[in-house]
C-alpha atoms as a PDB file:
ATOM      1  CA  UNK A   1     213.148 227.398  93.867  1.00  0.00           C
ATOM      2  CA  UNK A   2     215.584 230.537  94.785  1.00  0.00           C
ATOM      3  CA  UNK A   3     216.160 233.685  92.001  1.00  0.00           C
ATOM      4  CA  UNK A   4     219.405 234.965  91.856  1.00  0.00           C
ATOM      5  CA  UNK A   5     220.896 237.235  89.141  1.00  0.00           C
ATOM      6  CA  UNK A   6     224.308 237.569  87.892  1.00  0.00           C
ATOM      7  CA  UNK A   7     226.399 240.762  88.697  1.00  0.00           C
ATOM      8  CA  UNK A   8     228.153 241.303  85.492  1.00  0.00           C
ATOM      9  CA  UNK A   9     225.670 243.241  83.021  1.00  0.00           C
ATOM     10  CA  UNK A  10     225.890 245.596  86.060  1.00  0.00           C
ATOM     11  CA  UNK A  11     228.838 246.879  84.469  1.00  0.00           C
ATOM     12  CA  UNK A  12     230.797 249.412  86.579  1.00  0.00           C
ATOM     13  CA  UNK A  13     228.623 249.032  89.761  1.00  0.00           C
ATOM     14  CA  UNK A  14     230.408 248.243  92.946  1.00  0.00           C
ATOM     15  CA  UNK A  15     229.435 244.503  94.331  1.00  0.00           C
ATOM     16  CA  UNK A  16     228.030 246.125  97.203  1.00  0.00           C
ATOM     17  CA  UNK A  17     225.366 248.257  95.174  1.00  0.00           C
ATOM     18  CA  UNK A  18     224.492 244.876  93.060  1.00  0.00           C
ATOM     19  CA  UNK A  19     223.721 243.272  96.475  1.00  0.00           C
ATOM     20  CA  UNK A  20     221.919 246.005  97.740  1.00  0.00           C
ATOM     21  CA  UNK A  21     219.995 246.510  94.519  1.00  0.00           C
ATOM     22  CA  UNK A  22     218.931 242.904  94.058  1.00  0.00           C
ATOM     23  CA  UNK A  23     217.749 242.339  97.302  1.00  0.00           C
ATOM     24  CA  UNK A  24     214.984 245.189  96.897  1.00  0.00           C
ATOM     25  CA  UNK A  25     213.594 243.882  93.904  1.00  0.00           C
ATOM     26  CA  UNK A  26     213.481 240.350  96.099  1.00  0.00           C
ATOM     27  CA  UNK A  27     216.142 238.171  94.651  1.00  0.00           C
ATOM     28  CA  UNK A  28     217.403 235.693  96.744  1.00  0.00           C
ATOM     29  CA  UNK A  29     220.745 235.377  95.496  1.00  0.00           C
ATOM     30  CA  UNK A  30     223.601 237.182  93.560  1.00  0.00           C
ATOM     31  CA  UNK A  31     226.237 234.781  91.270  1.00  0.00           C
ATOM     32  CA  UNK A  32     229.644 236.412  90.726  1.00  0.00           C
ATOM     33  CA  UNK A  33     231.856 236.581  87.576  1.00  0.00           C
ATOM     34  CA  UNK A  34     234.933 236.870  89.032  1.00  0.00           C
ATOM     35  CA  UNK A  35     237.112 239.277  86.681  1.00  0.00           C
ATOM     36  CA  UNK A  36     234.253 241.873  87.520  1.00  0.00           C
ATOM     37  CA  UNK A  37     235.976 242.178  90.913  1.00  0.00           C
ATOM     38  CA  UNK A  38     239.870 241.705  90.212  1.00  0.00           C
ATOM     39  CA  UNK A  39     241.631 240.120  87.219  1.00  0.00           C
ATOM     40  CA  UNK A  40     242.740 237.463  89.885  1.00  0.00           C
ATOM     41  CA  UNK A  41     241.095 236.327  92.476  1.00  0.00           C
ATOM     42  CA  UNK A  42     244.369 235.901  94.276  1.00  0.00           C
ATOM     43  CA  UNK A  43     244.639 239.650  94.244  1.00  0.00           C
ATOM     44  CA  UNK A  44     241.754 239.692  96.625  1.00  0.00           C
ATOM     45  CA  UNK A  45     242.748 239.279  99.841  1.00  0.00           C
ATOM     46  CA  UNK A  46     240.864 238.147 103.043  1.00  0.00           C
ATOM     47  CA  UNK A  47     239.978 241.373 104.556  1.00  0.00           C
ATOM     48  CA  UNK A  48     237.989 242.255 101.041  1.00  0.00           C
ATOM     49  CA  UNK A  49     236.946 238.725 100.783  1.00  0.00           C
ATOM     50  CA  UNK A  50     235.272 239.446 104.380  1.00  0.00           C
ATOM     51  CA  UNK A  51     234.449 242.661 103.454  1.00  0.00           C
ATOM     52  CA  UNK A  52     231.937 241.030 100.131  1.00  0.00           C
ATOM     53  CA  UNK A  53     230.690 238.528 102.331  1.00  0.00           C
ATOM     54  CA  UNK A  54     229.273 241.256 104.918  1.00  0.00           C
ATOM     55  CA  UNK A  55     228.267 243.161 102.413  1.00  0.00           C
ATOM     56  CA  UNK A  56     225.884 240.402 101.185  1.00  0.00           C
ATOM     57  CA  UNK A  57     225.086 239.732 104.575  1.00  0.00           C
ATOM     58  CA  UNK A  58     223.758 243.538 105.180  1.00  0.00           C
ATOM     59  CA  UNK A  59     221.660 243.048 101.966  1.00  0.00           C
ATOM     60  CA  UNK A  60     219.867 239.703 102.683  1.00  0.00           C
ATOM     61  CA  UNK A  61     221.139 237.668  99.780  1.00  0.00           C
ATOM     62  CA  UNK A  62     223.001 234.774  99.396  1.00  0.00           C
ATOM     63  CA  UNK A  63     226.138 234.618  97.099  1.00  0.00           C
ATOM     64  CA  UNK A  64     225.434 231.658  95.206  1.00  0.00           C
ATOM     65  CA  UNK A  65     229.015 230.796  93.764  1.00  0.00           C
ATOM     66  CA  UNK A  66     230.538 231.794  90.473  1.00  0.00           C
ATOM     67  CA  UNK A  67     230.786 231.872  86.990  1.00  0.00           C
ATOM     68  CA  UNK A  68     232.752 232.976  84.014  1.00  0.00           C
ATOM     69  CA  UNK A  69     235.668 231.652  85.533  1.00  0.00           C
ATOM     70  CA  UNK A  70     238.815 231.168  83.355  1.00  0.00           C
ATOM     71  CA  UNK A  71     238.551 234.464  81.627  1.00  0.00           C
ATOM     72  CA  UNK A  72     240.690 236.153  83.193  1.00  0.00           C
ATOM     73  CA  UNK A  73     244.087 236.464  83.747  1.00  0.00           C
ATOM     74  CA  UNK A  74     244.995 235.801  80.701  1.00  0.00           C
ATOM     75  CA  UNK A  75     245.983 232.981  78.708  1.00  0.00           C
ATOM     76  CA  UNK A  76     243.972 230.107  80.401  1.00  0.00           C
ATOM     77  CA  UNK A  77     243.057 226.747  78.918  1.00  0.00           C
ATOM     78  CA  UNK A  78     241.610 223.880  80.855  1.00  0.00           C
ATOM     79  CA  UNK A  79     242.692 221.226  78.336  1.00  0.00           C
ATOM     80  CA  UNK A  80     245.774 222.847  76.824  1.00  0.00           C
ATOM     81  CA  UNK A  81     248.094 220.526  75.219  1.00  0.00           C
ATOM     82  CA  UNK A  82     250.872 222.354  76.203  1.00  0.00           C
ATOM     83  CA  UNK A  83     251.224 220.514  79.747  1.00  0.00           C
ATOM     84  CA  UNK A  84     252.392 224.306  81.575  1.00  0.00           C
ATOM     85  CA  UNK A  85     249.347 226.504  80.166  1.00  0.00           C
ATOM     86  CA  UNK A  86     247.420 223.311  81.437  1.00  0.00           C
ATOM     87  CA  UNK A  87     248.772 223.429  85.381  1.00  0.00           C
ATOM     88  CA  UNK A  88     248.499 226.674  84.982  1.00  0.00           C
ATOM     89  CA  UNK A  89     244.805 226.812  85.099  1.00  0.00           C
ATOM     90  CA  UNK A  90     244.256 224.249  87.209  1.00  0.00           C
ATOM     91  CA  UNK A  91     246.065 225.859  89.449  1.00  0.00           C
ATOM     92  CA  UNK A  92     244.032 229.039  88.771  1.00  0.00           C
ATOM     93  CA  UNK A  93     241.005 227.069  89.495  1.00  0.00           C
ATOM     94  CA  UNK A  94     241.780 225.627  92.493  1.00  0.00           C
ATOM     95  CA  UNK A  95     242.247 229.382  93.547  1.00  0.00           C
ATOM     96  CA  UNK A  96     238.692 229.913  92.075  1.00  0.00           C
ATOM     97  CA  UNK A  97     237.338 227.195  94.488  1.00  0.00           C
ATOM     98  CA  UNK A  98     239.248 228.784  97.661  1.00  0.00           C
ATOM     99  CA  UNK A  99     237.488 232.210  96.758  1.00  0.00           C
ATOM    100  CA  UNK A 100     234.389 230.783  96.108  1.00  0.00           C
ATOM    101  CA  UNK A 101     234.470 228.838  99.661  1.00  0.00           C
ATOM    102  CA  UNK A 102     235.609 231.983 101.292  1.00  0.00           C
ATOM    103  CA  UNK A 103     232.445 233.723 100.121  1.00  0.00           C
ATOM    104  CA  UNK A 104     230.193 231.195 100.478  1.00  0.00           C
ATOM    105  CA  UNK A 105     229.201 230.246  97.302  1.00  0.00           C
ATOM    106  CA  UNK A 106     228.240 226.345  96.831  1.00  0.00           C
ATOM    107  CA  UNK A 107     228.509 226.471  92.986  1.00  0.00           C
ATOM    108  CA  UNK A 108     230.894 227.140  90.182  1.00  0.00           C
ATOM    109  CA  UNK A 109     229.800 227.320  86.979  1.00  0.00           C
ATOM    110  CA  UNK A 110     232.225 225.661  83.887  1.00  0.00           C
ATOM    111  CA  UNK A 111     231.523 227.938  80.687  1.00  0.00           C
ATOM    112  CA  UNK A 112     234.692 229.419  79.718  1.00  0.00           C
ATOM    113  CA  UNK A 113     233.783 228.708  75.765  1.00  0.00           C
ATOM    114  CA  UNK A 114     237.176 230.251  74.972  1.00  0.00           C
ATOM    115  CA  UNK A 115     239.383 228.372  77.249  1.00  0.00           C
ATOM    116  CA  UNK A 116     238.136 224.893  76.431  1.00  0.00           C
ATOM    117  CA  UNK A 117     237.758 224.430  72.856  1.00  0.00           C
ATOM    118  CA  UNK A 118     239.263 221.820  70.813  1.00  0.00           C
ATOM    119  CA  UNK A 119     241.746 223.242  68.709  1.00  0.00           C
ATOM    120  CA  UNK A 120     242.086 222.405  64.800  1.00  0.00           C
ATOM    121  CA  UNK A 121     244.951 220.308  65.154  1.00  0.00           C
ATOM    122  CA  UNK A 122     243.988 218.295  68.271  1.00  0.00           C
ATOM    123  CA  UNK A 123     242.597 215.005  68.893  1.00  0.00           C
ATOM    124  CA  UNK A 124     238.592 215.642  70.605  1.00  0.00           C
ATOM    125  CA  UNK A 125     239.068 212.516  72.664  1.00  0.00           C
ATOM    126  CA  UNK A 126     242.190 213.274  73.993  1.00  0.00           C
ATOM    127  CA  UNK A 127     240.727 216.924  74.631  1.00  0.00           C
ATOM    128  CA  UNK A 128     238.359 215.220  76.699  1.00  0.00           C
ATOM    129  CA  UNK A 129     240.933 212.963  79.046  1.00  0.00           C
ATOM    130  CA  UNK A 130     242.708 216.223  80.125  1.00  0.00           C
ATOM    131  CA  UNK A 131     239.794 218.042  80.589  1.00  0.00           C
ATOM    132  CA  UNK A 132     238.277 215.029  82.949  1.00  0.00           C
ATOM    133  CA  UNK A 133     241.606 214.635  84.711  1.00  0.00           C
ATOM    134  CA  UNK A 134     241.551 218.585  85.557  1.00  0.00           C
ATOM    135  CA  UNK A 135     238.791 218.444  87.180  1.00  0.00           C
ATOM    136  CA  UNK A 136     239.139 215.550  88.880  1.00  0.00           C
ATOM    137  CA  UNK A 137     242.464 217.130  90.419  1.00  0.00           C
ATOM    138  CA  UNK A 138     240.419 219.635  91.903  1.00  0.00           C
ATOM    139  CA  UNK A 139     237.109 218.022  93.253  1.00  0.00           C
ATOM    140  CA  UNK A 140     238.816 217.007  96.771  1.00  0.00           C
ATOM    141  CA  UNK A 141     239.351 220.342  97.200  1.00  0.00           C
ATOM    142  CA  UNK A 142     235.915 221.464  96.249  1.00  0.00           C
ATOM    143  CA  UNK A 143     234.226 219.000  98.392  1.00  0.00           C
ATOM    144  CA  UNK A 144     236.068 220.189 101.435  1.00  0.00           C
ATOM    145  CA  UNK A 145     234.801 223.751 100.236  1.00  0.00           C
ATOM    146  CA  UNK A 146     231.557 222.417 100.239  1.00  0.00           C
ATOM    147  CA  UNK A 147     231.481 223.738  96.313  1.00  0.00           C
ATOM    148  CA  UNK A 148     229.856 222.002  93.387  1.00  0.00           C
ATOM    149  CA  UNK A 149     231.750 222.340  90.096  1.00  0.00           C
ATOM    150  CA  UNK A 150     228.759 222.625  87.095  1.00  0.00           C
ATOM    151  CA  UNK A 151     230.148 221.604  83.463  1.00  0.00           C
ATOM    152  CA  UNK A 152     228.055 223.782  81.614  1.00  0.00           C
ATOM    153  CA  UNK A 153     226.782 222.753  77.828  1.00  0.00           C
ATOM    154  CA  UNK A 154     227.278 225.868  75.621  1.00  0.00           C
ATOM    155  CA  UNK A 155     226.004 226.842  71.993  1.00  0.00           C
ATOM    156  CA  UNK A 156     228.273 225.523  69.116  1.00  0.00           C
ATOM    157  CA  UNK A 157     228.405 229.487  68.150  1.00  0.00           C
ATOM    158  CA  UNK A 158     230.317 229.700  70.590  1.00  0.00           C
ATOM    159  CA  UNK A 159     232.704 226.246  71.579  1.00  0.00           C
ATOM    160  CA  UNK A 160     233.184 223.479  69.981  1.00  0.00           C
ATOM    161  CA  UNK A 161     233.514 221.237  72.909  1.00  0.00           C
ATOM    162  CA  UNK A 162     230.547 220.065  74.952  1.00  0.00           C
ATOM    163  CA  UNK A 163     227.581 221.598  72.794  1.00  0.00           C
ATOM    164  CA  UNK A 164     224.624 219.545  74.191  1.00  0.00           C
ATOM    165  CA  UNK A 165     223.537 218.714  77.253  1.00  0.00           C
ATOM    166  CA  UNK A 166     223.973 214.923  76.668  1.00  0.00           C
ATOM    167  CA  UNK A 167     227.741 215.125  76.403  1.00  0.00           C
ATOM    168  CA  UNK A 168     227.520 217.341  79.680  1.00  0.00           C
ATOM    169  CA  UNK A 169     225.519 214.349  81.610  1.00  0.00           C
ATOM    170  CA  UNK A 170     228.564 211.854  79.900  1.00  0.00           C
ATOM    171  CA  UNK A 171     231.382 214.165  81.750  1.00  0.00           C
ATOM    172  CA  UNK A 172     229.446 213.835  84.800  1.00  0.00           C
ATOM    173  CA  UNK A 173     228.232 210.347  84.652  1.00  0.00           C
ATOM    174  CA  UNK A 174     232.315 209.463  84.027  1.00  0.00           C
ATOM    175  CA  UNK A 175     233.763 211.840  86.721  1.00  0.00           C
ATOM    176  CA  UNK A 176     231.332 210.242  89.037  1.00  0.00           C
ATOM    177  CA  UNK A 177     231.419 212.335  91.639  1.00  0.00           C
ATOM    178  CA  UNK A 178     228.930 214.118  94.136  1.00  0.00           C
ATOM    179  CA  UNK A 179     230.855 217.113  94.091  1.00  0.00           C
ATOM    180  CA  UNK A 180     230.918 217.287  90.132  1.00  0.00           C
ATOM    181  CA  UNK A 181     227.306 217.881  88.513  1.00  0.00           C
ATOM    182  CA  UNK A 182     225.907 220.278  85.306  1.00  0.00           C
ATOM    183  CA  UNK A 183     223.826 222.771  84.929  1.00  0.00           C
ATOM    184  CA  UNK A 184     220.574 223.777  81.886  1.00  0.00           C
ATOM    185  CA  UNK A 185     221.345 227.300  80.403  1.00  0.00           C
ATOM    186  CA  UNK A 186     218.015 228.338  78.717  1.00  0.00           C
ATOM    187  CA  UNK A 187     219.687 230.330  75.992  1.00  0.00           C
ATOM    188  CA  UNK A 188     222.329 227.547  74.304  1.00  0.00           C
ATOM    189  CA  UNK A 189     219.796 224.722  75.398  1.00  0.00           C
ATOM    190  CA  UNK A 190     217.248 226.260  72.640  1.00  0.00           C
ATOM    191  CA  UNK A 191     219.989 225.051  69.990  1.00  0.00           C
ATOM    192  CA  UNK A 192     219.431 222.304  70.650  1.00  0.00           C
ATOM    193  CA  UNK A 193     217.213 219.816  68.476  1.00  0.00           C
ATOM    194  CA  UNK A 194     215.041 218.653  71.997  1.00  0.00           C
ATOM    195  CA  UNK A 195     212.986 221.357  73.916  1.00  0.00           C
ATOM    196  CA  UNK A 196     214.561 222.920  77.281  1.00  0.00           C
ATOM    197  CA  UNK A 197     212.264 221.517  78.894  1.00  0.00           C
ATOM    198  CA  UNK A 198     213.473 217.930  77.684  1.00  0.00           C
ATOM    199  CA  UNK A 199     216.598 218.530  78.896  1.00  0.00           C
ATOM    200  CA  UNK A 200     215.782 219.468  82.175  1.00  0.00           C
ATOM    201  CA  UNK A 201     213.992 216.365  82.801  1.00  0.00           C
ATOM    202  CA  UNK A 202     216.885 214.111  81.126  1.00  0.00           C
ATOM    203  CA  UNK A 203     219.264 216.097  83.697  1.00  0.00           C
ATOM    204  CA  UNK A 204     217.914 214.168  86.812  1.00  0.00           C
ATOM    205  CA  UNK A 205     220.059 214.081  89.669  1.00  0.00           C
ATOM    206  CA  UNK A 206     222.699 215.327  87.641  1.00  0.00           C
ATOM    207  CA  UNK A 207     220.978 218.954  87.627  1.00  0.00           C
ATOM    208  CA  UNK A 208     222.633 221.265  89.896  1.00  0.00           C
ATOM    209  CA  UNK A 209     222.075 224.684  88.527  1.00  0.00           C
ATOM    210  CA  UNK A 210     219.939 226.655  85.760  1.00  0.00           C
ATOM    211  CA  UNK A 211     220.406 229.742  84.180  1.00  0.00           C
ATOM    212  CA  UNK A 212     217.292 231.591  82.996  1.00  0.00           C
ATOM    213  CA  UNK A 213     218.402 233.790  79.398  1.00  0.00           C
ATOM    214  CA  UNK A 214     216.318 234.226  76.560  1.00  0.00           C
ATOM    215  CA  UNK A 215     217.243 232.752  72.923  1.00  0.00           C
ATOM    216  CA  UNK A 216     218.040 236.230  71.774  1.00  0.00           C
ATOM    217  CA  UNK A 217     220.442 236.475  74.627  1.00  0.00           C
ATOM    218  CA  UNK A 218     218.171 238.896  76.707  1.00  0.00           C
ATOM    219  CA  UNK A 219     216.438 238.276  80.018  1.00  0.00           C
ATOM    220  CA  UNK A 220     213.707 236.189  80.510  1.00  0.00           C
ATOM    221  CA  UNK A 221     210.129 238.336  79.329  1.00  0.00           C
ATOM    222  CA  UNK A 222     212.133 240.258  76.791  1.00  0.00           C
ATOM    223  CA  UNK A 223     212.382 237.608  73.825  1.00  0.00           C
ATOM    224  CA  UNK A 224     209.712 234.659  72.337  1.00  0.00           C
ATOM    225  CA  UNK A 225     211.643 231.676  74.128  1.00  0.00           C
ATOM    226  CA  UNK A 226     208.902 229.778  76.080  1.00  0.00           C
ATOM    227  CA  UNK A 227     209.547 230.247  79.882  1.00  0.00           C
ATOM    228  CA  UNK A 228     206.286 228.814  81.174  1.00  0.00           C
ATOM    229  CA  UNK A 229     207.196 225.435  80.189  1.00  0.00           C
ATOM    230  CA  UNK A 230     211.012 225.738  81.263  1.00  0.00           C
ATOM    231  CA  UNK A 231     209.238 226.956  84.835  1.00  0.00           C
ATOM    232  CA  UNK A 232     206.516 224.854  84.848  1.00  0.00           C
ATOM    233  CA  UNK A 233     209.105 221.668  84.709  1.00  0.00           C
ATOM    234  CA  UNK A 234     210.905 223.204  87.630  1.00  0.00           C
ATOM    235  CA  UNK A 235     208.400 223.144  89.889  1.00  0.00           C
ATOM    236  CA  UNK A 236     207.045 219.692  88.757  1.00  0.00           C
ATOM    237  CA  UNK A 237     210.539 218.163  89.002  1.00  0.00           C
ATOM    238  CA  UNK A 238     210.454 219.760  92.849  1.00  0.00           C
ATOM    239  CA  UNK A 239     213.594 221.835  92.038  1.00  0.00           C
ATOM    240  CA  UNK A 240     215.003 223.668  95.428  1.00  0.00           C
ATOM    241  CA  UNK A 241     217.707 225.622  94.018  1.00  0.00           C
ATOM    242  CA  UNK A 242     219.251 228.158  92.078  1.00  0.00           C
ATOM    243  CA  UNK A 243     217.480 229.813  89.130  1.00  0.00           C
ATOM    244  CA  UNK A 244     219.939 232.471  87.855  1.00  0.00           C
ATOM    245  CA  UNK A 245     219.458 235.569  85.500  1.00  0.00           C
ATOM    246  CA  UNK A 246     222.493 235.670  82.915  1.00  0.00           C
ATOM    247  CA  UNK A 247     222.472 237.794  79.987  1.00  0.00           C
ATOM    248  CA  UNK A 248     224.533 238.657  77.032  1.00  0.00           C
ATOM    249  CA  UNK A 249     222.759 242.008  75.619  1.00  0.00           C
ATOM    250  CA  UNK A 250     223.366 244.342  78.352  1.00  0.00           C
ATOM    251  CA  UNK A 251     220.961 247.084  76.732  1.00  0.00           C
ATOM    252  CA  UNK A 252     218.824 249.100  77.747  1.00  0.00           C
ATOM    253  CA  UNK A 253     219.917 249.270  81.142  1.00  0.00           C
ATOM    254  CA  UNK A 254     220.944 246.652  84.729  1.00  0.00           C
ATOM    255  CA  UNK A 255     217.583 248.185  86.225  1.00  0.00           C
ATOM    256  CA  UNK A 256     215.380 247.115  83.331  1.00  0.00           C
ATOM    257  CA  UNK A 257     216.892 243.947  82.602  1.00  0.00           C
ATOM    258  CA  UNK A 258     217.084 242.982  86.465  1.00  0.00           C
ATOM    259  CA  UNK A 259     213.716 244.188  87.582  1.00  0.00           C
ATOM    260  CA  UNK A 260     211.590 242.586  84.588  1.00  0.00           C
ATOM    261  CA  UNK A 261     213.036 239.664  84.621  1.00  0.00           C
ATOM    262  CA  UNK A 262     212.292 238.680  87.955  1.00  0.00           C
ATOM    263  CA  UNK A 263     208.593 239.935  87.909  1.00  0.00           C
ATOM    264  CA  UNK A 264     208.441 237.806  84.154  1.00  0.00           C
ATOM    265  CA  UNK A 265     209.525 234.998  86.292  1.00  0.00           C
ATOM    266  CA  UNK A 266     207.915 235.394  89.385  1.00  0.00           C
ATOM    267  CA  UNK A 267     204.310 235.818  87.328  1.00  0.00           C
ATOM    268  CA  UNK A 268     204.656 232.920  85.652  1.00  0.00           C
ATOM    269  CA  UNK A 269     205.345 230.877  89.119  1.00  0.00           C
ATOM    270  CA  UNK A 270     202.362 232.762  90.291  1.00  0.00           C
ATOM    271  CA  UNK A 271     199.672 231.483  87.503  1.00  0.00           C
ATOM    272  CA  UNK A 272     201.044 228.230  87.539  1.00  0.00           C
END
């Protein structure tokens, strides 16, 4: 199991610093929300692309991949009905996958709760059908970019559309492919009715990716949500990847929040 934190409750801090920063409190990792660097990625070109990927190089982490993907530019929408908003964002994403290759990333994480719900006056299963056939237009590209795309289940505070992490598993289990898997967020998976823990198990093979949160949207150590159990299933389900530190309170501070979260983590691993 590998620790990585996310870079944007680091607010106005340059990537480099993030890398830097994280890799003395002994993360292994750093996963990238893309509009913190440009509002398109395709307005980074391949000198700074080379440039980040040094840069995490000098620092002795790994850049894991991305998240928070389709919120910027503007005006994305993975399932649009409107067939031109739709290419639009594929396209977008495909540029998302290029970037995230170029970096070395292996992951990219599908939240976007904005840019994929089901509007009032559309049809949920239809919703679903463009959604699928998006992102199966862009897995051949993601396997040759040696990138796994990660449907990520999200709170129904905040989508309508893919709430639990059983409709997650169906998305994967009908895109069927290696390339396309999903991913446990501890903070929206404690809506849910059956203990994170439950739903890491239930993930199996399809389990690519966790993010570590607290209920009340803080980091892990600075809330009641039950980590030891969400750790200790981890290690007994011999999990070898990413566990990632995303939050949604940014107080007090990118120090505090970074720093105890890891050691919350890391002590619990410890005792176990």
């Amino acid at each position: 199991m590998k620790f990585a934190t996310c870079n944007e409750y680091f607010s106005d801090w340059p990537i480099e610093e993030v890398f830097d920063y994280a890799a003395a409190l002994g993360y292994d990792g750093v996963e990238i929300a893309p509009f913190t660097l440009a509002s398109s990625v395709d307005d980074i070109g391949s000198a700074r692309r080379g440039e980040i990927v040094a840069a995490a190089e000098r620092a002795g982490v790994e850049i894991v991949g991305l998240h928070w993907l389709l919120i910027s530019p503007e005006g994305l929408y993975v399932n649009h009905v409107d067939g031109s908003i739709r290419q639009r964002t594929i396209d977008y994403f495909k540029s998302l996958i290029r970037f995230c290759g170029d970096l070395g990333g292996g992951v990219m994480i599908i939240g976007s709760p904005k840019q994929r719900s089901v509007q009032d006056e559309w049809d949920y299963g239809e919703t679903w059908k463009r959604t699928v056939a998006g992102f199966e237009d862009c897995l051949e590209l993601a396997a040759s970019n040696e990138t796994f795309l990660c449907i990520e289940p999200l709170s129904a505070d905040q989508t309508n559309f893919i709430t639990t992490a059983a409709e997650a598993r169906q998305m994967v289990a009908e895109i069927d492919h290696p390339n396309f898997r999903t991913i446990v967020d501890v903070c929206s998976g404690s809506t849910e009715k059956i203990p994170v823990s439950q739903l890491l198990r239930e993930s199996g093979s399809q389990l690519y990716h966790v993010h570590v949160n607290d209920a009340n949207k803080r980091g892990p150590g600075f809330g009641e949500t039950d980590f030891v159990s969400v750790m200790k299933t981890l290690m007994e389900l011999n999990y070898e990847r990413y566990v990632s530190l995303e939050v949604f309170e940014f107080d007090p501070d990118p120090r505090t929040i970074a720093s105890g979260s890891l050691k919350y983590l890391k002590g619990i691993v410890a005792a176990l």
